[in-house]
N, C-alpha and C. Protein backbone atom coordinates (compact mmCIF):
# COMPACT_ATOMS: atom_id res chain seq x y z
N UNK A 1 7.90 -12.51 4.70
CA UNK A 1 7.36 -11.48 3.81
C UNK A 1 6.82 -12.14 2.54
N UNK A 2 6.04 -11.56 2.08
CA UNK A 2 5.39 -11.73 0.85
C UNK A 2 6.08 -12.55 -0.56
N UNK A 3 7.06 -10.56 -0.17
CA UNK A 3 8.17 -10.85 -1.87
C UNK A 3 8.95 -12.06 -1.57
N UNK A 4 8.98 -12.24 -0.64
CA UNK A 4 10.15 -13.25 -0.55
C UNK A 4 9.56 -14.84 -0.91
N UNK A 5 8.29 -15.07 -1.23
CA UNK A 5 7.60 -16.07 -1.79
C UNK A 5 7.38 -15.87 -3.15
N UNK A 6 8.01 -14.47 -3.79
CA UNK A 6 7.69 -14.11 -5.35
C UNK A 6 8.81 -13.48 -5.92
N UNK A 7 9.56 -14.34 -5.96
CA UNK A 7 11.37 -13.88 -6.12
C UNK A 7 11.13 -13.29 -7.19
N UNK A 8 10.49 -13.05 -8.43
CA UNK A 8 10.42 -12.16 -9.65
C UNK A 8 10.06 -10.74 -9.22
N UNK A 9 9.43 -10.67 -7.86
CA UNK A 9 9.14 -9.09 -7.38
C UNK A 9 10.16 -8.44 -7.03
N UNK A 10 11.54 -8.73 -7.09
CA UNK A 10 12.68 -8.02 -6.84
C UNK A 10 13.15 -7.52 -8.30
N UNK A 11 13.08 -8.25 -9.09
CA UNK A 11 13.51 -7.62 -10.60
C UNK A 11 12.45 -6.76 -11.10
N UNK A 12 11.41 -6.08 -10.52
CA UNK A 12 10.70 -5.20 -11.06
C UNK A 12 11.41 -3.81 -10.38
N UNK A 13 10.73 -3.10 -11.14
CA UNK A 13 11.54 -1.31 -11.01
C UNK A 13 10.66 -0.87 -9.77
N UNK A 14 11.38 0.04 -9.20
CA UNK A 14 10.61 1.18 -8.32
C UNK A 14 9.04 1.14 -8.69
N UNK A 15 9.19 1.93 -9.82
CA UNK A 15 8.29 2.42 -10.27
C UNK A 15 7.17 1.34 -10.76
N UNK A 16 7.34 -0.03 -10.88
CA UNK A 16 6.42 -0.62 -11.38
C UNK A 16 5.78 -1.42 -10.05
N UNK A 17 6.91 -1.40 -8.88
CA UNK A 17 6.60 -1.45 -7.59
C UNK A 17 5.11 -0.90 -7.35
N UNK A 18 5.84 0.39 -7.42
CA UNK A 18 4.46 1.18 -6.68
C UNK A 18 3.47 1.00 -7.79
N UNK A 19 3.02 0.98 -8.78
CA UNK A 19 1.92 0.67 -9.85
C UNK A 19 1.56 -0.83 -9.08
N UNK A 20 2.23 -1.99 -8.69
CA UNK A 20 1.55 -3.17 -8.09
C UNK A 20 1.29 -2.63 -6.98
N UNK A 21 1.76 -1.74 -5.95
CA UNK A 21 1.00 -1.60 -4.94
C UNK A 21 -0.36 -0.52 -4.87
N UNK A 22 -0.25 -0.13 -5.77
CA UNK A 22 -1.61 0.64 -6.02
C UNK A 22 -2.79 -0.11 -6.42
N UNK A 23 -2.34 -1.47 -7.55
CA UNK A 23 -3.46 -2.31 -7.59
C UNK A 23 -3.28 -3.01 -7.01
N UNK A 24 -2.69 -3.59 -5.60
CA UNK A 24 -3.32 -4.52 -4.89
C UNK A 24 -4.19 -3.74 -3.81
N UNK A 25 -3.87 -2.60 -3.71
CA UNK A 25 -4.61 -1.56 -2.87
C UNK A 25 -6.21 -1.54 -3.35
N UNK A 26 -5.92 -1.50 -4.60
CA UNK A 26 -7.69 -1.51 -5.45
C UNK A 26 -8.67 -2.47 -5.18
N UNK A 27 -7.74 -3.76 -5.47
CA UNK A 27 -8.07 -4.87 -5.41
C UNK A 27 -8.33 -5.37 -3.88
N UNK A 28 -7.92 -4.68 -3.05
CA UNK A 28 -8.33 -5.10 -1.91
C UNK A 28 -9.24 -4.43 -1.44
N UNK A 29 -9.63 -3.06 -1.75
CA UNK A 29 -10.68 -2.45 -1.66
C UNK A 29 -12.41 -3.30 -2.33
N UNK A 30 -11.72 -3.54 -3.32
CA UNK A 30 -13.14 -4.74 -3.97
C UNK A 30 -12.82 -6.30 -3.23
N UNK A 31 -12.29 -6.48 -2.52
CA UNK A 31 -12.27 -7.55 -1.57
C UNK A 31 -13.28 -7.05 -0.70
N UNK A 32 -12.94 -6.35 0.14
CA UNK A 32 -13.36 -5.70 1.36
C UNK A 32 -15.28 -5.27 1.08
N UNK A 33 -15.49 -5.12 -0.31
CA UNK A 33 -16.76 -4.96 -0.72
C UNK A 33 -17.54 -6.18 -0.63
N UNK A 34 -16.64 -7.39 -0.60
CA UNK A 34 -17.46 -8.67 -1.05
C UNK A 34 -17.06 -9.21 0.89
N UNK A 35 -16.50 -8.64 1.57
CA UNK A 35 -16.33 -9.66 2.92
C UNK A 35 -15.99 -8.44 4.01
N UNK A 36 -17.46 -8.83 5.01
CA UNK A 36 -17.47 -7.85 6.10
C UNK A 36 -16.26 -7.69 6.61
N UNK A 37 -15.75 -8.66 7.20
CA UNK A 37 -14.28 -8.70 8.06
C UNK A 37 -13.31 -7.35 7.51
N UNK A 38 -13.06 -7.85 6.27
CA UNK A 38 -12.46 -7.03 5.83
C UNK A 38 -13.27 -6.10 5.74
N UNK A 39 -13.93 -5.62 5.43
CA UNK A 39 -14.80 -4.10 4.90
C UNK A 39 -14.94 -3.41 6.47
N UNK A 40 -15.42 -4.08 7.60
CA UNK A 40 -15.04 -3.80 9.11
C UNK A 40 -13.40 -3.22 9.18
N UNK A 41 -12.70 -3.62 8.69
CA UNK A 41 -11.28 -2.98 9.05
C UNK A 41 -10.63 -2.12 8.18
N UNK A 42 -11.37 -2.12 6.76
CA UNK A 42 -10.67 -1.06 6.22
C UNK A 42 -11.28 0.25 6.83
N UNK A 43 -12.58 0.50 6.96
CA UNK A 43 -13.73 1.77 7.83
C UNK A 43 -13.59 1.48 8.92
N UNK A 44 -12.38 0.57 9.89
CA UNK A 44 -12.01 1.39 11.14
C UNK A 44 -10.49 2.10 11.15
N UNK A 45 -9.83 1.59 9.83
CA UNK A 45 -8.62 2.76 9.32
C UNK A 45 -9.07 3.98 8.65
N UNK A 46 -9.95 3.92 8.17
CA UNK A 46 -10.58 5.17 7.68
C UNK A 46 -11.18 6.23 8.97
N UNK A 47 -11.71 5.75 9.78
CA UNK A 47 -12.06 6.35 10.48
C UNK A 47 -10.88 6.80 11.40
N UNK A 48 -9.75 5.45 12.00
CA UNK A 48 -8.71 6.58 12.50
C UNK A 48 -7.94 7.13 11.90
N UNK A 49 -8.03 7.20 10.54
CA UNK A 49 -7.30 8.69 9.57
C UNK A 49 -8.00 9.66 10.18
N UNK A 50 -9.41 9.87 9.96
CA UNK A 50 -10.31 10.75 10.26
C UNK A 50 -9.98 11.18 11.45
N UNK A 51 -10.07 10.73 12.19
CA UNK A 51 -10.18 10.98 13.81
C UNK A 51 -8.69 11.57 13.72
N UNK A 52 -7.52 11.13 13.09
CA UNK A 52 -5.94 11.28 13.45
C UNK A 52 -5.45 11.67 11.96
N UNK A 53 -5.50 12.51 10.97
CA UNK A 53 -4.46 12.83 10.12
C UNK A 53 -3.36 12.33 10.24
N UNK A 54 -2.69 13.47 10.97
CA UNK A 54 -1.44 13.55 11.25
C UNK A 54 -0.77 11.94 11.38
N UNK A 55 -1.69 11.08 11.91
CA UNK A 55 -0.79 9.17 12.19
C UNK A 55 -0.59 8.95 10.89
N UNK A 56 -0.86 9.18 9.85
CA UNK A 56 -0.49 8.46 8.65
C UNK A 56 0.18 9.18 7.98
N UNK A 57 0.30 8.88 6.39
CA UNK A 57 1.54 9.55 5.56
C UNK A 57 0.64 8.95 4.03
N UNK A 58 1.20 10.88 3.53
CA UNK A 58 0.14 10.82 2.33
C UNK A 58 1.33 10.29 1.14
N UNK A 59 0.46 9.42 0.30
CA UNK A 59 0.58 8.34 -0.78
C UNK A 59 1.87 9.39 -1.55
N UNK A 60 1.93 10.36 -2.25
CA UNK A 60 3.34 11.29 -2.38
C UNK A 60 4.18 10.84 -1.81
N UNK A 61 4.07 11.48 -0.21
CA UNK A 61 5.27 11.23 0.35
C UNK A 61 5.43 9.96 0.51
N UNK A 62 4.65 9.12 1.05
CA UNK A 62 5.21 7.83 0.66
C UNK A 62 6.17 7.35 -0.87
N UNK A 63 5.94 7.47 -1.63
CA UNK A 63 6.52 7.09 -2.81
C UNK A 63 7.58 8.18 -3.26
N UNK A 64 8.12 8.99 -2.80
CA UNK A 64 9.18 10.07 -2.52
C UNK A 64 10.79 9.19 -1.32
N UNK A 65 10.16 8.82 -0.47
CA UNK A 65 10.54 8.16 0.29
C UNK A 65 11.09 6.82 -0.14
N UNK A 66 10.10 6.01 -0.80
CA UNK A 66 10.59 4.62 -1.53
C UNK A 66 11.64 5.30 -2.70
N UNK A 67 11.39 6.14 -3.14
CA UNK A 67 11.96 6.64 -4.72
C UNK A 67 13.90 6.84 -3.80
N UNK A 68 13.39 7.79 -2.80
CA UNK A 68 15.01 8.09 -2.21
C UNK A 68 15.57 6.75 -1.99
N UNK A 69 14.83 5.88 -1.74
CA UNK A 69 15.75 4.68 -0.80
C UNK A 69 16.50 3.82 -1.93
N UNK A 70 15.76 3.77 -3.25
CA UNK A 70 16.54 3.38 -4.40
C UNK A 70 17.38 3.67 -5.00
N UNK A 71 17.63 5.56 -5.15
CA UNK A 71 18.64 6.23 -5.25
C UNK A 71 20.02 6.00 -4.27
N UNK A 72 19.68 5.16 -3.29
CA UNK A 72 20.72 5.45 -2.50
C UNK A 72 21.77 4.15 -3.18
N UNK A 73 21.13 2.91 -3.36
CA UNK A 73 21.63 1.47 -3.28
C UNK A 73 22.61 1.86 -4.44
C-alpha cells in the first residue's frame, strides 16, 4: 500500500484524510488531461457509472462509512 511508504499518513485525522483524497482525486483528474492512458480510463469509469449507477457509492456515503470506522477504534 501506498500509506505504508508514507508513515506520516497515519498521524493525520479522518478528516484531513479525506481532504488528501479529494486532492489527489483532482490532481489526477489534471493528470489524466495531460496523458491519454490515463484520460482513456478515467471515461471508461465514467461511462460504467453511466451505464451502472447503482456499482458505485456516492462520495457522502463513502466518507460516512470511513467517519464510522474511526468511531469505532
Amino acid at each position: 500500500m501506498v500509506i505504508e511508504q508514507h508513515p506520516s499518513l497515519h498521524s493525520l485525522s479522518a478528516e484531513e484524510k479525506l481532504q488528501l483524497s479529494e486532492e489527489l482525486c483532482l490532481d489526477a483528474l489534471l493528470d489524466a488531461q495531460r496523458n491519454p492512458a490515463l484520460r482513456e480510463m478515467v471515461q471508461q469509469r465514467l461511462q460504467d457509472y453511466r451505464d451502472d449507477p447503482d456499482s458505485g457509492i456516492a462520495w457522502d456515503d463513502l466518507k460516512g462509512k470511513i467517519f464510522s470506522r474511526q468511531k469505532v477504534a
